[in-house]
C-alpha atoms as a PDB file:
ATOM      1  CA  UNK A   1     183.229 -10.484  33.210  1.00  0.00           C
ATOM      2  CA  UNK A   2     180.552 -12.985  33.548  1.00  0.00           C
ATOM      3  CA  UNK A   3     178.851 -13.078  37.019  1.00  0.00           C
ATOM      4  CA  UNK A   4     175.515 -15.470  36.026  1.00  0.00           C
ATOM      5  CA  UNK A   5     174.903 -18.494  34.290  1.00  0.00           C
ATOM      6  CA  UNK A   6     170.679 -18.610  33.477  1.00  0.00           C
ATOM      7  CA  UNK A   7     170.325 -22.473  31.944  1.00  0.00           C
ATOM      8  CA  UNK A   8     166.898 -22.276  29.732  1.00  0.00           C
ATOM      9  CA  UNK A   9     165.020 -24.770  29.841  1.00  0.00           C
ATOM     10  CA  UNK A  10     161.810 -25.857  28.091  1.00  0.00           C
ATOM     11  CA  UNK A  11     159.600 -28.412  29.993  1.00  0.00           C
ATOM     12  CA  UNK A  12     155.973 -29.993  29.034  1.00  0.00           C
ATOM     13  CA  UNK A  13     154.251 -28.720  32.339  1.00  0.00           C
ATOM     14  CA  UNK A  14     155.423 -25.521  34.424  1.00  0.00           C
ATOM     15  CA  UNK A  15     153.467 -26.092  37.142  1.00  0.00           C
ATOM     16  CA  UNK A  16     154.430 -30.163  37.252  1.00  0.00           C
ATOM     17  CA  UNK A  17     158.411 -28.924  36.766  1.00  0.00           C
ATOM     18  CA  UNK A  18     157.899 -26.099  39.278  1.00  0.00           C
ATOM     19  CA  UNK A  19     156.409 -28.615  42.036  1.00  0.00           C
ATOM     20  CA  UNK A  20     159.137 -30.996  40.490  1.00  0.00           C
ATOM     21  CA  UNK A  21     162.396 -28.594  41.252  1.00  0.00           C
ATOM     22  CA  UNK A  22     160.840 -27.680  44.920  1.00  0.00           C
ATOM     23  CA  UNK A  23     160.605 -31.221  46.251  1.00  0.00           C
ATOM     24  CA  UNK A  24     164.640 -30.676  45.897  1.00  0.00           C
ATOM     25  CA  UNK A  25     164.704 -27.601  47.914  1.00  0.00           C
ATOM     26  CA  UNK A  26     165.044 -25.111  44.809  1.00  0.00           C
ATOM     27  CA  UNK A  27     163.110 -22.013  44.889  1.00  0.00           C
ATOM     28  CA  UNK A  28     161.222 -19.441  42.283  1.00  0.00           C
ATOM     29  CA  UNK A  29     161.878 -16.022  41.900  1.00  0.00           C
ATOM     30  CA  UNK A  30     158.397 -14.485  41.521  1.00  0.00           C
ATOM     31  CA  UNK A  31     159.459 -11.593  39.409  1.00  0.00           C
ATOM     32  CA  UNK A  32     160.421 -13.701  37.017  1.00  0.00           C
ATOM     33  CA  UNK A  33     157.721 -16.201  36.908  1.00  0.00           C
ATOM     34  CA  UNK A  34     154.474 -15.923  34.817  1.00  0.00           C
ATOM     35  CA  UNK A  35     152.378 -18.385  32.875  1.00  0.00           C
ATOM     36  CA  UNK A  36     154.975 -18.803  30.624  1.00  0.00           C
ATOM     37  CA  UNK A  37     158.494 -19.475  32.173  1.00  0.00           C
ATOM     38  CA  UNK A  38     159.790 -19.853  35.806  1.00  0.00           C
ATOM     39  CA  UNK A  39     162.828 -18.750  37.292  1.00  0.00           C
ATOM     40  CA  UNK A  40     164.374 -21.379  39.396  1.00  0.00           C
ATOM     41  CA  UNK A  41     167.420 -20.725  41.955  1.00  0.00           C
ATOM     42  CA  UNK A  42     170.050 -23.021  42.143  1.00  0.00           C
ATOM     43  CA  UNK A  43     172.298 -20.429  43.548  1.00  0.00           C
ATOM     44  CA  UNK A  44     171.495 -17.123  45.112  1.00  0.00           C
ATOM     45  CA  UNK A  45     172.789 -14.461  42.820  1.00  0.00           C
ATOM     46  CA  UNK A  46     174.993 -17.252  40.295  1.00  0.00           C
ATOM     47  CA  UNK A  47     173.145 -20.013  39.016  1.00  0.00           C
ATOM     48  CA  UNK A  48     169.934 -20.048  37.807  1.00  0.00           C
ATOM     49  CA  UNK A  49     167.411 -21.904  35.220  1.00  0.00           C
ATOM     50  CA  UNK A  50     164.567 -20.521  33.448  1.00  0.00           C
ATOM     51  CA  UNK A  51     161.953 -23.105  32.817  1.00  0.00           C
ATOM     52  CA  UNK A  52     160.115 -22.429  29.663  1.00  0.00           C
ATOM     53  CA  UNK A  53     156.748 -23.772  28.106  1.00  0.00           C
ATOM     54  CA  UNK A  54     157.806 -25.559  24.868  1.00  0.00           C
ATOM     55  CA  UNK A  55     155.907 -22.636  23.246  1.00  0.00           C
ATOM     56  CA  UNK A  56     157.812 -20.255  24.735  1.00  0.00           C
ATOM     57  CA  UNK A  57     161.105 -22.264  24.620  1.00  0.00           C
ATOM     58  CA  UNK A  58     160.251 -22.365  20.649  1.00  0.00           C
ATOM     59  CA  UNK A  59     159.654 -19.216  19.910  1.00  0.00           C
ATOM     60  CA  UNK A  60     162.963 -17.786  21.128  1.00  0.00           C
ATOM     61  CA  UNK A  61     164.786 -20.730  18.764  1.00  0.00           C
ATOM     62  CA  UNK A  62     165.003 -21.049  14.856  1.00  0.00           C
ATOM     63  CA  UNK A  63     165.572 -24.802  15.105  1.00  0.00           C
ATOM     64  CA  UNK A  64     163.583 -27.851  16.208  1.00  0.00           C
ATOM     65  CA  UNK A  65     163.140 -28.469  19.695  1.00  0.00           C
ATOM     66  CA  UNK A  66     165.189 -31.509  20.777  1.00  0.00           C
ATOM     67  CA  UNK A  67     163.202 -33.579  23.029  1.00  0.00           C
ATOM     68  CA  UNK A  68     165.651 -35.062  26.152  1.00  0.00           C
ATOM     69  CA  UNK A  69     163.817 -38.092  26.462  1.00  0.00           C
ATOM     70  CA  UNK A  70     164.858 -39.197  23.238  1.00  0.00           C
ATOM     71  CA  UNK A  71     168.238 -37.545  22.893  1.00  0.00           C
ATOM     72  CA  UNK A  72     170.463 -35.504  25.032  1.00  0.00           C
ATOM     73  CA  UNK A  73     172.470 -31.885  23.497  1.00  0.00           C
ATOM     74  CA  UNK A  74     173.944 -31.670  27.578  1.00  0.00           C
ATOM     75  CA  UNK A  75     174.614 -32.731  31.241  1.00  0.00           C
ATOM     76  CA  UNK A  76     174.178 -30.409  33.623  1.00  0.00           C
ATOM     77  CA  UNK A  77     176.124 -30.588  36.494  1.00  0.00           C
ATOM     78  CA  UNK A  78     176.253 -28.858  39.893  1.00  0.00           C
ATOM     79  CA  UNK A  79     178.470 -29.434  42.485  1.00  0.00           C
ATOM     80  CA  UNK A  80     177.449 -30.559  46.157  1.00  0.00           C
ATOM     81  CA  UNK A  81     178.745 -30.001  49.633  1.00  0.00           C
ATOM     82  CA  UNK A  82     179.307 -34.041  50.694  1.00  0.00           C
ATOM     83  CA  UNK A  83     178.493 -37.525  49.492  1.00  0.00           C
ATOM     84  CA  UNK A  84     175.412 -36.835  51.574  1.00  0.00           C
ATOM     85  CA  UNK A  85     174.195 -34.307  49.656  1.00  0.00           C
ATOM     86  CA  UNK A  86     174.182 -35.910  46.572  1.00  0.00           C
ATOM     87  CA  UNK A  87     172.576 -39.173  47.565  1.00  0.00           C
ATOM     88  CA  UNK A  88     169.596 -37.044  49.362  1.00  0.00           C
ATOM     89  CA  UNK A  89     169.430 -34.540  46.049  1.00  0.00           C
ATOM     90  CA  UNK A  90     169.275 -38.075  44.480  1.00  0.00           C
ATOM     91  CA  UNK A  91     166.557 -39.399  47.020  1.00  0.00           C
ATOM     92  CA  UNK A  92     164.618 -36.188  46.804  1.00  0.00           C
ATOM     93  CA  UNK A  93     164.393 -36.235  42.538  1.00  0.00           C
ATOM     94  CA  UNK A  94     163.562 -40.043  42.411  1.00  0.00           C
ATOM     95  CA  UNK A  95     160.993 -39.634  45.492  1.00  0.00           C
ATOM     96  CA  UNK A  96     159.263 -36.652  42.757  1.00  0.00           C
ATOM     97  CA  UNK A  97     158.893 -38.552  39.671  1.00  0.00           C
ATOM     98  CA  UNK A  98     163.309 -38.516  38.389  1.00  0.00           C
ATOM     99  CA  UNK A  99     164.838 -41.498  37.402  1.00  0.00           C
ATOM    100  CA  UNK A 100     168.679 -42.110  37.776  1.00  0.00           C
ATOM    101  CA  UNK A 101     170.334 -42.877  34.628  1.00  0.00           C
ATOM    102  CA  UNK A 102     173.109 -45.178  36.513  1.00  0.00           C
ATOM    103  CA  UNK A 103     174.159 -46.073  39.666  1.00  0.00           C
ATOM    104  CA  UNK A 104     176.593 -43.861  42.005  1.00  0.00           C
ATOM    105  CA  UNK A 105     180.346 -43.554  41.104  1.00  0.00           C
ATOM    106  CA  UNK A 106     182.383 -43.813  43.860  1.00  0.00           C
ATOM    107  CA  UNK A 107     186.317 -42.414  42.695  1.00  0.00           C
ATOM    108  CA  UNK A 108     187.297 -41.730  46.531  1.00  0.00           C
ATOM    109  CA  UNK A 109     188.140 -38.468  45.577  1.00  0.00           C
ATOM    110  CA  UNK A 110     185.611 -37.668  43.806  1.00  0.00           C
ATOM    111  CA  UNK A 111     181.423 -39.058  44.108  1.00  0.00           C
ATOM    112  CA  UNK A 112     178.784 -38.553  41.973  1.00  0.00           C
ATOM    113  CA  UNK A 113     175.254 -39.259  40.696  1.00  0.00           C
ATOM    114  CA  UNK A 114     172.906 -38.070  38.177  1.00  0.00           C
ATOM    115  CA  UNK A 115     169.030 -37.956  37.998  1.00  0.00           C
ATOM    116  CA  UNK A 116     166.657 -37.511  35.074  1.00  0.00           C
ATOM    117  CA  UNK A 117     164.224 -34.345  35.631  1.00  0.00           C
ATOM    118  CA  UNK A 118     160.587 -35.277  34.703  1.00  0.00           C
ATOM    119  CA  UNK A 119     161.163 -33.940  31.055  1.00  0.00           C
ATOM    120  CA  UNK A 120     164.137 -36.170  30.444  1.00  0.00           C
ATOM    121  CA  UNK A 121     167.122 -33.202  31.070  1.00  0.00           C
ATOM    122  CA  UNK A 122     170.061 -34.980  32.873  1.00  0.00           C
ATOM    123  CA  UNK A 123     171.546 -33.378  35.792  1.00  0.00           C
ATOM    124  CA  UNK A 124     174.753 -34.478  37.173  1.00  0.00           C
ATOM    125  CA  UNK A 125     175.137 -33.980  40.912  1.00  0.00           C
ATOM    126  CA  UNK A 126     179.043 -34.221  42.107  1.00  0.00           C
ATOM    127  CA  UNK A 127     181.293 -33.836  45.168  1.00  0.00           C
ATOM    128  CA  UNK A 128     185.021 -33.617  45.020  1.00  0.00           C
ATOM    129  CA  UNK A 129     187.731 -33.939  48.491  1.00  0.00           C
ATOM    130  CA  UNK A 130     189.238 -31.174  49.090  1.00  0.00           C
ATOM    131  CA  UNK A 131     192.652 -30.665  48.860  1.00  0.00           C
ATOM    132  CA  UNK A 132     194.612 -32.232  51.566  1.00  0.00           C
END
């Protein structure tokens, strides 16, 4: 069964994403990094994004390339440890250049916050109570 989930995608400037994605404590793995694409760590060994030039994003597609500043295909969502977490995730992508679509949602049970990366892909940042 499935064991990784690699999220591509393509961004405007690598470097600018890549400088971007560190200010909020994600690393690169540099054996999968070249002038082309970027492999960023969300999760050691599970989750990971590739961030692709538009070029390169392009020429593994047969359609056009949306652009997420104009119109969003998805919400990607990670889970965090505390309400903490998520409002200094939140901190850390506005303090590099994000934007947050709306303002917290507090459910008590359940908290959570999005940001806007620098190429307009939404990223939802949640944490959930556990059980009692």
């Amino acid at each position: 069964m499935h064991k990784q989930i690699i999220i591509n995608l393509p961004v405007k400037d690598l470097d600018k994403s890549k400088t971007f994605f560190s200010a909020l404590g994600y690393g690169f793995d540099p054996k999968v990094c070249n002038g082309d694409a970027a492999m960023m760590v969300i999760a050691d060994g599970s989750i990971h994004a590739m961030l692709t030039t538009e070029a390169f994003f392009k020429s593994l597609i047969d359609k056009p390339l949306a652009q997420a500043k104009q119109a969003n295909e998805v919400v990607l969502c990670l889970t965090c440890e505390s309400r903490e977490e998520v409002d200094s995730l939140i901190a850390k992508a506005v303090g590099a250049g994000g934007r947050t679509p709306h303002p917290p949602e507090d459910h008590g049970f359940m908290y959570d916050q999005g940001f806007e990366d620098l190429d307009g892909h939404l990223w939802n940042l949640v944490w959930t109570a556990p059980p009692a």
